[in-house]
C-alpha atoms as a PDB file:
ATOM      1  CA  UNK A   1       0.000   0.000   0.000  1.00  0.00           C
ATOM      2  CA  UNK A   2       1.357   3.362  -1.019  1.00  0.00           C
ATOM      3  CA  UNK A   3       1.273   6.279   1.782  1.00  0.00           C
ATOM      4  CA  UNK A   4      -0.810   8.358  -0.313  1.00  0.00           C
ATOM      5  CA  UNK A   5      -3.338   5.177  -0.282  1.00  0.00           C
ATOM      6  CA  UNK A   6      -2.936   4.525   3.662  1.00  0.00           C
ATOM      7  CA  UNK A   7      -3.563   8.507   4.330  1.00  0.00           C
ATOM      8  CA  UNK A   8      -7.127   8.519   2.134  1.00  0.00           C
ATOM      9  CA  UNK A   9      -8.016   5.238   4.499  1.00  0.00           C
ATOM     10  CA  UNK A  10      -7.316   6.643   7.802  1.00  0.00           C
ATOM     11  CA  UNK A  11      -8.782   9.829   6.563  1.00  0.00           C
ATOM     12  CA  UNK A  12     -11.791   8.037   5.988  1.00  0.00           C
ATOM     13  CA  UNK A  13     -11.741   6.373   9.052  1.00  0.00           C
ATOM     14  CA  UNK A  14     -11.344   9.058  11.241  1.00  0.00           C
ATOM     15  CA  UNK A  15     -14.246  10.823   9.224  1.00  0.00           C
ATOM     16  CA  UNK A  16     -16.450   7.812   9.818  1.00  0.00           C
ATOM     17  CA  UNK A  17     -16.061   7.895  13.437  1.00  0.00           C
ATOM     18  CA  UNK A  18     -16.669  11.034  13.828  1.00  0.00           C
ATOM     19  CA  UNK A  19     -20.304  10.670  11.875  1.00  0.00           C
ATOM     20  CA  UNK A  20     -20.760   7.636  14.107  1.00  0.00           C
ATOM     21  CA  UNK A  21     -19.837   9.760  17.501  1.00  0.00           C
ATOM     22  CA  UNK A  22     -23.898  11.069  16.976  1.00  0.00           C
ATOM     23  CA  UNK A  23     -25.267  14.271  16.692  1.00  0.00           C
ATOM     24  CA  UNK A  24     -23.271  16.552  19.219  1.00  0.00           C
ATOM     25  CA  UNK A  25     -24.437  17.814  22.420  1.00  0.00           C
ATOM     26  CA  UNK A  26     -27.785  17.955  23.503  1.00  0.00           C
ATOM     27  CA  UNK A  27     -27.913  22.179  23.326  1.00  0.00           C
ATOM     28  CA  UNK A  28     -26.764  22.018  19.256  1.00  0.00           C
ATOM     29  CA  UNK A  29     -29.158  19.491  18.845  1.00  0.00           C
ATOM     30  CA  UNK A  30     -31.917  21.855  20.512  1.00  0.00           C
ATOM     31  CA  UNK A  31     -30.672  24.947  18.891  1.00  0.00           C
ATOM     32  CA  UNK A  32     -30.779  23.318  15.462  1.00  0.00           C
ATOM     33  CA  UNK A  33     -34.821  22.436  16.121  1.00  0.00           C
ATOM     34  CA  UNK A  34     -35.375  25.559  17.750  1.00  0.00           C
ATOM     35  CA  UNK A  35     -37.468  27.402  15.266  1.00  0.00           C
ATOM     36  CA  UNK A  36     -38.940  24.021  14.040  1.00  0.00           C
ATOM     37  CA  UNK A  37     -43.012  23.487  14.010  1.00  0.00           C
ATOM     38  CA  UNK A  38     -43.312  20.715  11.596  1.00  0.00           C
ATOM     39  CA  UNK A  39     -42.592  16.873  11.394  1.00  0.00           C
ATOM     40  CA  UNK A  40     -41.156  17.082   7.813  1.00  0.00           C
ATOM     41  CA  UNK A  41     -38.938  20.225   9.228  1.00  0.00           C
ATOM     42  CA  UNK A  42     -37.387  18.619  11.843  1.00  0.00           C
ATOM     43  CA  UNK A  43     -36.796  15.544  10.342  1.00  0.00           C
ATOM     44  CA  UNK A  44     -34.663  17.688   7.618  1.00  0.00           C
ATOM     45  CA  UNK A  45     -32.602  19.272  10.290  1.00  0.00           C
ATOM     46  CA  UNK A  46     -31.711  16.792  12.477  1.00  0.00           C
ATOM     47  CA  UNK A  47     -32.284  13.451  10.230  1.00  0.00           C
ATOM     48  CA  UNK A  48     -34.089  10.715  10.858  1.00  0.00           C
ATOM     49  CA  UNK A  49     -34.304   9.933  14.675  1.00  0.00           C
ATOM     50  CA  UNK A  50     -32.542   7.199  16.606  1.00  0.00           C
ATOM     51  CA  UNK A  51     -35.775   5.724  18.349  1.00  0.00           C
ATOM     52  CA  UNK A  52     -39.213   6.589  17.315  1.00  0.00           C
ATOM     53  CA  UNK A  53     -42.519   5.635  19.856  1.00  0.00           C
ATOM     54  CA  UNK A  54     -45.698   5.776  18.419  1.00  0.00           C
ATOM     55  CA  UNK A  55     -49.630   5.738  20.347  1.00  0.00           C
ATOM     56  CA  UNK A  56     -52.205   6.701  18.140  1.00  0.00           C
ATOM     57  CA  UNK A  57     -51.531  10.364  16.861  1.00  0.00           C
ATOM     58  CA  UNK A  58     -48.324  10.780  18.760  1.00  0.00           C
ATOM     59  CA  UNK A  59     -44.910   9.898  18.472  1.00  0.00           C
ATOM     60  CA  UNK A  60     -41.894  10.833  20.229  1.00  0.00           C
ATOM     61  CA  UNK A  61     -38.552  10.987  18.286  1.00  0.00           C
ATOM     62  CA  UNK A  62     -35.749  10.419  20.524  1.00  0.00           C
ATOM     63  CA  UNK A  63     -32.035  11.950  19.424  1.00  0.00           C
ATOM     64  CA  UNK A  64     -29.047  10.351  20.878  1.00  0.00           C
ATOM     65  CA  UNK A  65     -26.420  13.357  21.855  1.00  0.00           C
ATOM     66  CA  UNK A  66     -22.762  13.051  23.577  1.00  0.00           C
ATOM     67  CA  UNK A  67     -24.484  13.993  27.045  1.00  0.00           C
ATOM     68  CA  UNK A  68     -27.881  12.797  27.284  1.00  0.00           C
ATOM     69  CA  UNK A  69     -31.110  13.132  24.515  1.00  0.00           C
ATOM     70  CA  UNK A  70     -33.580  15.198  23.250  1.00  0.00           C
ATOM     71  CA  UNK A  71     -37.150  14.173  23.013  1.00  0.00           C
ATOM     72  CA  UNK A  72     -40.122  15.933  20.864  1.00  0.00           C
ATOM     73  CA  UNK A  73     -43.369  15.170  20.761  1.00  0.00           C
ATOM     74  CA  UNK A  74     -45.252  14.943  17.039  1.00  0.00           C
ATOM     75  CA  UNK A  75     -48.539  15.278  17.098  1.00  0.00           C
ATOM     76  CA  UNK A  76     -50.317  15.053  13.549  1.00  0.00           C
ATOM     77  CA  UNK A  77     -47.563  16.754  11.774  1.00  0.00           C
ATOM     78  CA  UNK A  78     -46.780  19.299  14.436  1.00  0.00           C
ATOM     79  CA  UNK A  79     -43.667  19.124  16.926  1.00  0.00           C
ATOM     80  CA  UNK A  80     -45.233  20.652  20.289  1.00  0.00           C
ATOM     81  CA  UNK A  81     -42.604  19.580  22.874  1.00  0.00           C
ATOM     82  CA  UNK A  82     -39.059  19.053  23.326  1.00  0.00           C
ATOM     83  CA  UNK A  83     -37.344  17.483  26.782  1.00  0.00           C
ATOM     84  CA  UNK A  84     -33.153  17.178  26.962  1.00  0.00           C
ATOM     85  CA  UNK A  85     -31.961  15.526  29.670  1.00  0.00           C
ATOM     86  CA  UNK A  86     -29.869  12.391  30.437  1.00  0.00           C
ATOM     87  CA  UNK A  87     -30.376   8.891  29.242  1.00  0.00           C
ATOM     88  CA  UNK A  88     -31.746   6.761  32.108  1.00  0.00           C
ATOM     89  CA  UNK A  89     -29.076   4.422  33.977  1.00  0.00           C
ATOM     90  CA  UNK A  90     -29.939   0.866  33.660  1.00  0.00           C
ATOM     91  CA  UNK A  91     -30.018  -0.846  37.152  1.00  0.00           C
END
């Protein structure tokens, strides 16, 4: 392997982790959404969700982020809430 063709590799791998590290912290992940009010919106800023919960009409999209997660509630095709806070501990 020639070192120009071992520097694109672990170029690529360090870029790969760092896509793979999630979304950032959970205040960029609320400032991105903050001016969001619709499903279709949100989904376009922050991608699709790690964990989506559905009952009836509602769903709650759950983001991953370095320190905890942000939840928002969809209802119809509106976002009405948003919660950050830390990911429970598992006893």
């Amino acid at each position: 392997m020639t070192g120009t063709t071992a520097r694109v590799l672990v170029g690529g791998l360090v870029m790969l982790g760092l896509v793979a590290c999630g979304r950032g912290t959970k205040e960029e992940i609320v400032s991105k959404a903050r001016d969001v009010s619709k499903r279709a919106e949100l989904e376009r800023v922050l991608g699709k969700p790690d964990d989506i919960t559905k009952l009836g009409p509602l769903e709650t999209w759950r983001y991953k982020a370095s320190n905890g997660e942000v939840i928002f509630l969809i209802v119809g095709d509106d976002v009405t809430l948003q919660a950050a806070g830390s990911p429970e501990k598992a006893k």
